[in-house]
Protein backbone atom coordinates (compact mmCIF):
# COMPACT_ATOMS: atom_id res chain seq x y z
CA UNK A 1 18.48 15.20 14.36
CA UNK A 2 15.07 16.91 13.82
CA UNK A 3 13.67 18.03 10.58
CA UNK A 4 11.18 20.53 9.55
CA UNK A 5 8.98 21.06 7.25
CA UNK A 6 8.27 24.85 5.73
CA UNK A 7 5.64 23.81 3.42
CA UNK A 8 8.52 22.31 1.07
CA UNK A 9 10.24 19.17 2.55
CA UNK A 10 14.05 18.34 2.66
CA UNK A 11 15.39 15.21 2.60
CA UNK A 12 18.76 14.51 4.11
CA UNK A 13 19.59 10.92 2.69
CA UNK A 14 22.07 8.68 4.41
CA UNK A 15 25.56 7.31 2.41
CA UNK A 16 25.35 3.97 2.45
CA UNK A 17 27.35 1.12 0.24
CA UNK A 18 24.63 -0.71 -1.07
CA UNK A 19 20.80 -0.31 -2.20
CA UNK A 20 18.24 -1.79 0.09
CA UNK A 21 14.50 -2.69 -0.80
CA UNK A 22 11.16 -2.95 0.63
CA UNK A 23 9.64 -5.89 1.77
CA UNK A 24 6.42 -7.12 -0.58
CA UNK A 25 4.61 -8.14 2.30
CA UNK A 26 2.51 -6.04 4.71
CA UNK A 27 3.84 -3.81 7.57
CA UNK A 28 2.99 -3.08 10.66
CA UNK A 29 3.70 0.44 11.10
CA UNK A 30 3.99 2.05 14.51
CA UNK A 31 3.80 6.03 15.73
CA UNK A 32 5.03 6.31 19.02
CA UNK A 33 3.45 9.63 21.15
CA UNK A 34 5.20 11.32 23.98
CA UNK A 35 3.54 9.46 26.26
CA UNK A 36 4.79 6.11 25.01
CA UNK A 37 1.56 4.91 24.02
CA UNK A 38 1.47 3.52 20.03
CA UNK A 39 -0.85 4.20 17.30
CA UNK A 40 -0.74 1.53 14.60
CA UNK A 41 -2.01 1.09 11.12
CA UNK A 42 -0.70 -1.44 8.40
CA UNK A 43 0.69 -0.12 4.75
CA UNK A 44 1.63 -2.49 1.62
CA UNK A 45 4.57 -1.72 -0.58
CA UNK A 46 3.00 -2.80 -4.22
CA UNK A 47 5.30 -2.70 -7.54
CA UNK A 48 2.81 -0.93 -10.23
CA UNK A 49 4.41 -0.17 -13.65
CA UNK A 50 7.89 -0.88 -12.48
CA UNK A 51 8.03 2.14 -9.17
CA UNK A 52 7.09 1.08 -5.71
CA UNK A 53 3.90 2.92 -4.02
CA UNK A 54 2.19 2.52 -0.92
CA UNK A 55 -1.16 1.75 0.19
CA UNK A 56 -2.18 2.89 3.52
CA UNK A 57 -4.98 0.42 4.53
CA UNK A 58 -7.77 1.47 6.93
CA UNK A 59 -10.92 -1.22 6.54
CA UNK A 60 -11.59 -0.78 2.91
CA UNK A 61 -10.03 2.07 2.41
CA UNK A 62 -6.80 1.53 0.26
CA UNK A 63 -5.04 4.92 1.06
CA UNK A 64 -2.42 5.07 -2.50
CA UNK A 65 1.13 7.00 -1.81
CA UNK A 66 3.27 7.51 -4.76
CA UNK A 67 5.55 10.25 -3.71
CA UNK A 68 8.22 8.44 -2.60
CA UNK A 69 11.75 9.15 -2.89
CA UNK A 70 14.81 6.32 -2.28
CA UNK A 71 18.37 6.55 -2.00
CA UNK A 72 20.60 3.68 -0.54
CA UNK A 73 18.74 2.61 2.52
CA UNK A 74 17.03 6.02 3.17
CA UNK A 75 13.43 6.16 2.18
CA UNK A 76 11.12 9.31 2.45
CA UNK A 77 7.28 8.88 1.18
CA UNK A 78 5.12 11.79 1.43
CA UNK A 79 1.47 11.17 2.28
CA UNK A 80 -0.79 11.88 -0.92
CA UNK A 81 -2.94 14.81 1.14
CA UNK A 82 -2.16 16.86 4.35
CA UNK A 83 1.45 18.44 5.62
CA UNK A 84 2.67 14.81 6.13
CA UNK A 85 5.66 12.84 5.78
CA UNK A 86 8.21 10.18 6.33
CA UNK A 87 11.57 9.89 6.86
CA UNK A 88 12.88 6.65 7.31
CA UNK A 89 15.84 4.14 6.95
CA UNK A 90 15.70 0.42 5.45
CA UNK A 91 16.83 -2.14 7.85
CA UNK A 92 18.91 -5.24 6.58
CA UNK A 93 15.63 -7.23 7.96
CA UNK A 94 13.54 -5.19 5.45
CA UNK A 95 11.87 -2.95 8.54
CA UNK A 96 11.19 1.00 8.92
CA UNK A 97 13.33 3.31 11.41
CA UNK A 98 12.96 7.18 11.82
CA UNK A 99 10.60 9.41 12.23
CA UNK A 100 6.74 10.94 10.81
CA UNK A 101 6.46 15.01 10.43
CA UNK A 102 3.33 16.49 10.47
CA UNK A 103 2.77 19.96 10.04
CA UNK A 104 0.29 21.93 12.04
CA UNK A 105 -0.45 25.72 12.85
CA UNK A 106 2.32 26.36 14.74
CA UNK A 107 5.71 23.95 14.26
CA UNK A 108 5.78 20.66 12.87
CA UNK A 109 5.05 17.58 15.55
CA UNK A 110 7.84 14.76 15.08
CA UNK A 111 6.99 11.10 15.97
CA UNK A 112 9.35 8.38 16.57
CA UNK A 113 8.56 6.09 13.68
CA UNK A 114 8.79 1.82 12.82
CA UNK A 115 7.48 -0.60 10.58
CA UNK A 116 8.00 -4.06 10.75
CA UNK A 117 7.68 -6.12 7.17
CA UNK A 118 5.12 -9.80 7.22
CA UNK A 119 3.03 -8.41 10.06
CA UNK A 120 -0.35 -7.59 8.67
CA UNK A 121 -2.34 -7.51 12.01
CA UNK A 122 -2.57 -4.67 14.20
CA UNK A 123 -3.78 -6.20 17.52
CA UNK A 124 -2.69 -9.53 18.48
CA UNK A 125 -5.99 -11.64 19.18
CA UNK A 126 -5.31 -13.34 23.00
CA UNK A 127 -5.47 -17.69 21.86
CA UNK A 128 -8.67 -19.05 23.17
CA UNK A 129 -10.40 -15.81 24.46
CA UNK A 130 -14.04 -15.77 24.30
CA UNK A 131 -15.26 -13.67 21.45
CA UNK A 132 -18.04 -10.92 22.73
CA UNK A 133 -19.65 -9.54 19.51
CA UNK A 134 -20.57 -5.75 19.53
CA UNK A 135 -21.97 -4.99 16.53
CA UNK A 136 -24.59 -2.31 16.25
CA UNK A 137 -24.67 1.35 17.12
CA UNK A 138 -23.67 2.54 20.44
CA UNK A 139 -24.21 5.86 22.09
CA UNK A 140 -21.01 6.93 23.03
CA UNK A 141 -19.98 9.50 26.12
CA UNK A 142 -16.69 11.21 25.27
CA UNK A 143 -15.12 13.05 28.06
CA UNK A 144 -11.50 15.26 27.39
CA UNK A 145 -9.27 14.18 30.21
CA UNK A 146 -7.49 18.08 30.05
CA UNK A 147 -11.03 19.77 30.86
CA UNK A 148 -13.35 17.60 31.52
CA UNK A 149 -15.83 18.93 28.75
CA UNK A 150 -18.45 15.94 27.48
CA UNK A 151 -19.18 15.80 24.19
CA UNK A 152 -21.72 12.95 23.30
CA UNK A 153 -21.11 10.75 19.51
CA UNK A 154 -22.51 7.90 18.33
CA UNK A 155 -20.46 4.78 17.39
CA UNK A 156 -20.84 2.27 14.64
CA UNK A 157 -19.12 -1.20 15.14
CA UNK A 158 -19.14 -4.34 12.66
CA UNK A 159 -17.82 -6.93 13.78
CA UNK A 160 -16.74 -10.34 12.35
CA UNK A 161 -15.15 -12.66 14.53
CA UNK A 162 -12.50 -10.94 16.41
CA UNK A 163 -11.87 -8.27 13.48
CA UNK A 164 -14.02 -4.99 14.64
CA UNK A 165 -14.18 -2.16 11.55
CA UNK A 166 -16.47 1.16 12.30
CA UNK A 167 -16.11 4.68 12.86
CA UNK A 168 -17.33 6.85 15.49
CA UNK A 169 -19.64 10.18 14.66
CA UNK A 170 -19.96 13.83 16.46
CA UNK A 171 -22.13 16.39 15.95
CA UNK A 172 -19.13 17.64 13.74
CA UNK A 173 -18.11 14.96 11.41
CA UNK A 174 -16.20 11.23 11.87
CA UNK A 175 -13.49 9.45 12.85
CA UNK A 176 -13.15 7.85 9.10
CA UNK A 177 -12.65 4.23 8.61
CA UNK A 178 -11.36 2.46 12.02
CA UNK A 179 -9.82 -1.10 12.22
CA UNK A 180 -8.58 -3.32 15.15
CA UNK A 181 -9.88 -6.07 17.23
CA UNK A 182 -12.00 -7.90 19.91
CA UNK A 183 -10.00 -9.98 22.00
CA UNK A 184 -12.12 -11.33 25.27
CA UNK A 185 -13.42 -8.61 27.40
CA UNK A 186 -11.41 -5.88 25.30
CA UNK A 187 -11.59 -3.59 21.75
CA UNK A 188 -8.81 -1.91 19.83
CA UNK A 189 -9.06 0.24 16.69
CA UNK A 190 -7.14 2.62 15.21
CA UNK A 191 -6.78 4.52 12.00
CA UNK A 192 -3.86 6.86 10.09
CA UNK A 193 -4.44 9.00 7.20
CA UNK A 194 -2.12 11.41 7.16
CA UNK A 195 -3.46 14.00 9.42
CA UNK A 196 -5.49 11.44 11.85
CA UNK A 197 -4.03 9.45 14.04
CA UNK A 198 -6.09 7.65 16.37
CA UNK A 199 -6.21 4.72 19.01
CA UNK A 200 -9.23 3.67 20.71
CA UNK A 201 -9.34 0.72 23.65
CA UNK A 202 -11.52 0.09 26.21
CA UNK A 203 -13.43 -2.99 28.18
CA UNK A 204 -16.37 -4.88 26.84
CA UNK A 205 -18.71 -5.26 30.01
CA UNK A 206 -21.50 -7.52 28.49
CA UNK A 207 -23.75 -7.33 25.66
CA UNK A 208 -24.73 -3.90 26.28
CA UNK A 209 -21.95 -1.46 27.92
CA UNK A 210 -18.09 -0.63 27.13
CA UNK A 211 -16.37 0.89 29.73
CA UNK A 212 -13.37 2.07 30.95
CA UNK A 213 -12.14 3.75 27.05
CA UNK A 214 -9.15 5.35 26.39
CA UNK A 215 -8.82 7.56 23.02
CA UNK A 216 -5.39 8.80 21.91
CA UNK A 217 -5.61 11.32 19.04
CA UNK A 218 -2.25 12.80 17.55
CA UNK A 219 0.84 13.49 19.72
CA UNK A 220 -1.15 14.70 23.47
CA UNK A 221 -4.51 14.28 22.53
CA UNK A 222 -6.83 11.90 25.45
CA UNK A 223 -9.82 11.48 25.94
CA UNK A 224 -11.73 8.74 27.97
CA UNK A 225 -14.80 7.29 26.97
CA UNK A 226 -17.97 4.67 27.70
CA UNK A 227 -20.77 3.87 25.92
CA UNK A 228 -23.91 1.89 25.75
CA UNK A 229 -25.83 -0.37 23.13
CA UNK A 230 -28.30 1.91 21.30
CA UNK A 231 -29.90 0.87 18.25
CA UNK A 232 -31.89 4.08 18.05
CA UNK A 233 -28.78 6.52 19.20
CA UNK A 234 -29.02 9.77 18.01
CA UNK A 235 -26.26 12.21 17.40
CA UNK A 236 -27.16 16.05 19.47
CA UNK A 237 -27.08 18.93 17.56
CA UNK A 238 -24.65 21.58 17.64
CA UNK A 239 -24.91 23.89 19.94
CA UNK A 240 -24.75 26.87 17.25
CA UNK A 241 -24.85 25.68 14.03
CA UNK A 242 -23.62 27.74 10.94
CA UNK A 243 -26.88 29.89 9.71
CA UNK A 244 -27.04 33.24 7.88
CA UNK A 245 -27.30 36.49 10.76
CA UNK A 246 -30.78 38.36 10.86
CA UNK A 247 -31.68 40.42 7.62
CA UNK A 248 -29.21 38.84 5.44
CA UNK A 249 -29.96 36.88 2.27
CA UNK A 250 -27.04 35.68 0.77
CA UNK A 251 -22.67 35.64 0.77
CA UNK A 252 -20.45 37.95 -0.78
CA UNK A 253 -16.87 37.17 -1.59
CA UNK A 254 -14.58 37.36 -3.73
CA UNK A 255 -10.83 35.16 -3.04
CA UNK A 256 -7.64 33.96 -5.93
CA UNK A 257 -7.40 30.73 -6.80
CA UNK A 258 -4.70 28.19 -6.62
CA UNK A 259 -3.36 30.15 -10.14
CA UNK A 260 -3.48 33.38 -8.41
CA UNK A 261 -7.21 34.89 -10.75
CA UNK A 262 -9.67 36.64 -8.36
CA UNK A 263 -12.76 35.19 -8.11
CA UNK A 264 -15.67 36.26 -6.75
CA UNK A 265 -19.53 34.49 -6.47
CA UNK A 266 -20.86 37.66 -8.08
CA UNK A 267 -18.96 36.65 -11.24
CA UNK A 268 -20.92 36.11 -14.57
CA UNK A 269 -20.55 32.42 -14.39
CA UNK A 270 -22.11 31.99 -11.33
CA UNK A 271 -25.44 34.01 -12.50
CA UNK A 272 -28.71 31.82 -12.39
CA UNK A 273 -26.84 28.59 -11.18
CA UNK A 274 -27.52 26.34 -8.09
CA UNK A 275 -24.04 27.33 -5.95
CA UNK A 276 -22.81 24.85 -3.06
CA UNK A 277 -19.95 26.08 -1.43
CA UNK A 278 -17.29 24.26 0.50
CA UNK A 279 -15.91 25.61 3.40
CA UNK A 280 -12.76 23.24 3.96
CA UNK A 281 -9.15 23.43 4.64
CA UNK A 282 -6.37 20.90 3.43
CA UNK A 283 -5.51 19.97 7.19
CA UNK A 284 -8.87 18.81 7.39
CA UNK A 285 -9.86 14.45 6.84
CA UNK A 286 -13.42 15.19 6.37
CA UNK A 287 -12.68 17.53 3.86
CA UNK A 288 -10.44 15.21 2.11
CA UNK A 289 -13.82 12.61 2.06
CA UNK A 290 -16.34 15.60 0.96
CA UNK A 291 -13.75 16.69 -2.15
CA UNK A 292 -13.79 13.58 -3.28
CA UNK A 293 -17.25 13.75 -3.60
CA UNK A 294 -18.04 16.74 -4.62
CA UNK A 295 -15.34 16.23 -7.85
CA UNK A 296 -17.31 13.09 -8.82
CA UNK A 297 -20.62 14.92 -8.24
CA UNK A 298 -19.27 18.22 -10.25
CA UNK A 299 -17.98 16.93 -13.48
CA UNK A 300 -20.90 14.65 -13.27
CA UNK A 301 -23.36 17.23 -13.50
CA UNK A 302 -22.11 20.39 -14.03
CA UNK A 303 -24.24 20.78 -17.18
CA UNK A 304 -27.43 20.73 -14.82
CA UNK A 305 -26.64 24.19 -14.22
CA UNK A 306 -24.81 23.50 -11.07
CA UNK A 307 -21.62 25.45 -9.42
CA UNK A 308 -18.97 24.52 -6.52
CA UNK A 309 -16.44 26.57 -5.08
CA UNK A 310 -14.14 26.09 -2.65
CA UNK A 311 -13.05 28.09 -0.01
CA UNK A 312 -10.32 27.15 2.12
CA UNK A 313 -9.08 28.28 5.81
CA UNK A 314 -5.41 27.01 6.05
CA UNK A 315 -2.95 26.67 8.58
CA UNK A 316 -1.13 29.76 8.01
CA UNK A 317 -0.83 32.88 6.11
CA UNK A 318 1.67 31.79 3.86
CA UNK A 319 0.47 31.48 0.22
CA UNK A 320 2.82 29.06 -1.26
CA UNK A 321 2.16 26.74 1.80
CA UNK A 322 -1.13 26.76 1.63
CA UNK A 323 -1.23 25.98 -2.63
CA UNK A 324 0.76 23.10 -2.69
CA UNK A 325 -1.05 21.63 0.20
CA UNK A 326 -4.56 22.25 -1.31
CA UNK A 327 -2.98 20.95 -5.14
CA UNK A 328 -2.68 17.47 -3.44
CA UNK A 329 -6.87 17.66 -3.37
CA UNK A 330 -7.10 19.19 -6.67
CA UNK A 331 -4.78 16.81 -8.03
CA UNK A 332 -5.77 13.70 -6.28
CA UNK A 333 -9.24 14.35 -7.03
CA UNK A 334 -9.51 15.84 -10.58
CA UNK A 335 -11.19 18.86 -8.78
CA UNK A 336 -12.25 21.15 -11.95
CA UNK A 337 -13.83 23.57 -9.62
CA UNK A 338 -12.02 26.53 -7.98
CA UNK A 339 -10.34 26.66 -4.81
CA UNK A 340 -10.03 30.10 -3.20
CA UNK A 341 -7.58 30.79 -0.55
CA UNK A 342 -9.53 32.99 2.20
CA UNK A 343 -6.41 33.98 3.93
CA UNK A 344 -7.54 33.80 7.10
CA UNK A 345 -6.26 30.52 9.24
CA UNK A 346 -8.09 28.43 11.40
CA UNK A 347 -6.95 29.29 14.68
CA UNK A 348 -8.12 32.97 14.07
CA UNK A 349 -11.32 34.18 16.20
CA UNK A 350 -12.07 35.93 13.34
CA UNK A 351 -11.55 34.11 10.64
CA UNK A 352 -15.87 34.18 9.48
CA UNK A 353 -16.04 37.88 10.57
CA UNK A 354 -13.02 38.57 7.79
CA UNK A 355 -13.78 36.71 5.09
CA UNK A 356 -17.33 35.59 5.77
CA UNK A 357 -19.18 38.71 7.31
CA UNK A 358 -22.85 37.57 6.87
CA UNK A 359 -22.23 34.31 8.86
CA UNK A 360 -22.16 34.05 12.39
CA UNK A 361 -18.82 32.12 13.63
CA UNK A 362 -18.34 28.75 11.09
CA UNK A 363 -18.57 26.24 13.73
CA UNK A 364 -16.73 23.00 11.73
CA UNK A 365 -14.94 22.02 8.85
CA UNK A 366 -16.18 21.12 6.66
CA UNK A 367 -19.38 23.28 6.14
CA UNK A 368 -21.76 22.79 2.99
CA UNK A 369 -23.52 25.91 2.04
CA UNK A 370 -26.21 25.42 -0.51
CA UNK A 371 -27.33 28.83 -2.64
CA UNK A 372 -30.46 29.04 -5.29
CA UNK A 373 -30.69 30.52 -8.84
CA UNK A 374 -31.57 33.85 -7.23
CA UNK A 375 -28.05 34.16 -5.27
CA UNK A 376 -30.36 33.69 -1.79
CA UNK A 377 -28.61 31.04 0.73
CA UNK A 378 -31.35 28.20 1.14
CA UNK A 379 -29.24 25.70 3.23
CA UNK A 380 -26.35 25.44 5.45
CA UNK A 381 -25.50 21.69 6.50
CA UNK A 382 -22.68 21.97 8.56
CA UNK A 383 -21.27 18.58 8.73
CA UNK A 384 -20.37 15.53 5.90
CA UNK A 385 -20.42 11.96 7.03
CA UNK A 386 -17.93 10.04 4.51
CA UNK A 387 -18.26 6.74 3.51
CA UNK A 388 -16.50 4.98 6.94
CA UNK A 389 -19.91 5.74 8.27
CA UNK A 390 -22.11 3.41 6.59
CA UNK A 391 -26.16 4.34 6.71
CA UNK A 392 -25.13 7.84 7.91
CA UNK A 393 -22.85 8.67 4.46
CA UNK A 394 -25.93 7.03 2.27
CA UNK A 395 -28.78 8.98 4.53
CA UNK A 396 -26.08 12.75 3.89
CA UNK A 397 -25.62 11.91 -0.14
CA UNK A 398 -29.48 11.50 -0.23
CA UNK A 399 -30.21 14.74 1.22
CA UNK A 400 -27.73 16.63 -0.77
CA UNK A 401 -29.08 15.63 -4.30
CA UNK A 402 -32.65 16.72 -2.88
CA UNK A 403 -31.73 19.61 -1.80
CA UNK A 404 -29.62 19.73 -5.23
CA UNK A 405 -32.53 18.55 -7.44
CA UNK A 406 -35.33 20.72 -5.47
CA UNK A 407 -33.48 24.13 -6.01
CA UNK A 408 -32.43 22.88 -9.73
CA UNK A 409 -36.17 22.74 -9.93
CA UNK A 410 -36.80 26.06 -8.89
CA UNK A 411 -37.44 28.96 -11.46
């Protein structure tokens, strides 16, 4: 049986005669796609305060779930950001059947789902195979197996022993913290958040080239891939990055809130402050990584004279939807600045020309947009590298409090 999701989830729980627990020990949780291939990622049940939560782990990243609901053997968590969630029964031997729903623009995607309790690698290593160390930055030829567009990145790998962490970067944002292996001539990472779910393999040539990748995103997404050792890769620019059209100076809008107040960036409060806003949408991992950081920089130094707003492009037109997915990053992340609902969904043409008018087409999410005292739009950066990314995060968060301090500086 199939079940949906319509922004709130229901939860059909299974009778059963007595109450069955978690395991205390790591998974090793596995998302089957159409095409039988498997994305896996590893989760801990943890007992904090007497209730059971979950931490999704991805590299460092320690991913915290605490929505969870139990009855007899039938478990559903609900992932702490994104339209994303699991329904699942407990197996006498402690393990995970059923099934993940994600929601997307058009009907929710269900995944056959299992977990299996005391496993806490992803990749078996091969015994005795002959470690080939690829650490370094790579520059990395993505081509989409459905039209054979190419769309170059740049690749970050650490490796330590046979354990490989990194994250791969586009012109557009990253891939977020990956995890997996290097076992003889081959390399497997993956990584699940909620909304991502990606698996990456491919053949370790020598010292210098990977060939022959595969990348699985979500339930059809392929890709194939190579790439080559580059210690000075660079990532391209986009072809049309986000700028202001000819003969106009600066944005004006006016969006509710998550409480339903209008508010606009000609409001009194926003008069003779440094604005940045944030063009995001809840669906969106790299937005999830830039909230975070913008909360922590806001509340930090909001007294500077400084202003964020939010404004979200959602999966659908539907209001209620769209607030309780964006109250997960509100709530998650303390945000204490607002969050306007544009209205306008991401799979519309139009979605800059109707809420946006003095921007050619926004081009990815998210999109930083940095205004001066004087209301006049001085920068548009339209990427954010989060902290999978190493050098590249440090090298973004050093730009954005110059650009911050210079225009703070500013009469």
């Amino acid at each position: 049986m199939k079940l949906s999701i319509a922004g709130i989830f229901v939860f059909i729980f299974f009778q059963v005669n007595a109450q069955t627990a978690l395991k205390q020990s790591v998974y090793r949780a596995v998302i089957y796609r159409p095409d039988s291939n498997e994305i896996v990622f590893n989760f801990q049940p943890k007992k904090e305060k007497g209730k059971t939560v979950l931490y999704v782990l991805n590299d460092t990243e320690r991913l915290r779930i605490t929505d969870i609901k139990q009855k007899g053997d039938s478990l559903l968590f609900n992932m702490p950001f994104f339209e994303s969630s699991f329904f699942t029964k407990i197996n006498k031997d402690g393990s995970l059947s059923g099934e993940w729903v994600k929601g997307t623009s058009k009907e929710p995607q269900h995944f056959p789902f299992r977990a299996f309790p005391g496993q806490p690698y992803r990749f078996l290593v091969k015994k005795g195979s002959v470690k080939k160390n690829i650490t370094g930055k790579w520059a990395v030829t993505f081509t989409n197996t459905a039209n054979a567009k190419v769309m170059k990145a740049v690749a970050v790998f650490n490796q330590q022993g046979n354990k490989l962490t990194g994250s791969f970067l586009t012109p557009s944002g990253d891939y977020r913290y990956l995890e997996g292996i290097v076992s003889g001539d081959s390399l497997k990472l993956s990584t699940f958040d909620g909304s991502h779910a990606y698996y990456f393999r491919a053949k370790i040539e020598d010292a210098t080239t990977i060939s022959g990748g595969d990348y699985f995103s979500g339930y059809a997404g392929w890709q194939k891939w190579v790439a080559v050792k580059d210690e000075n890769a660079a990532l391209p620019n986009q072809e049309s990055p986000t700028a202001l059209k000819p003969g106009e100076t600066g944005l004006n809008f006016a969006f509710k809130d998550l409480d339903d107040k209008l508010i606009s960036i000609k409001d009194e409060r926003y008069k003779n402050k440094v604005i940045i806003v944030q063009i995001m949408g809840s669906w969106c991992p790299n937005c999830m990584d830039e909230t975070k950081f913008l909360s922590e920089f806001y509340n930090k130094n909001k007294q500077r004279g400084i202003e964020v707003i939010a404004l979200a492009y959602e999966y659908s037109t539907d209001t209620e939807r769209s607030k309780a997915s964006l109250r997960k990053f509100q709530q998650r992340f303390n945000v204490q600045y607002p969050m306007l609902i544009t209205g306008a969904v991401t799979s519309d043409e139009q979605l800059t020309e109707k809420t946006l008018p003095q921007l050619p087409p926004i081009r990815s999410f998210p999109t930083t947009i940095f205004i001066d005292k004087k209301g006049d739009v001085r920068k548009i950066h339209p990427v954010f590298y989060g902290p999978g990314t190493g050098e590249y995060h440090q090298e973004y968060l050093k730009e954005f409090n110059k650009t911050v301090d210079e225009l703070l500086g500013e009469k």
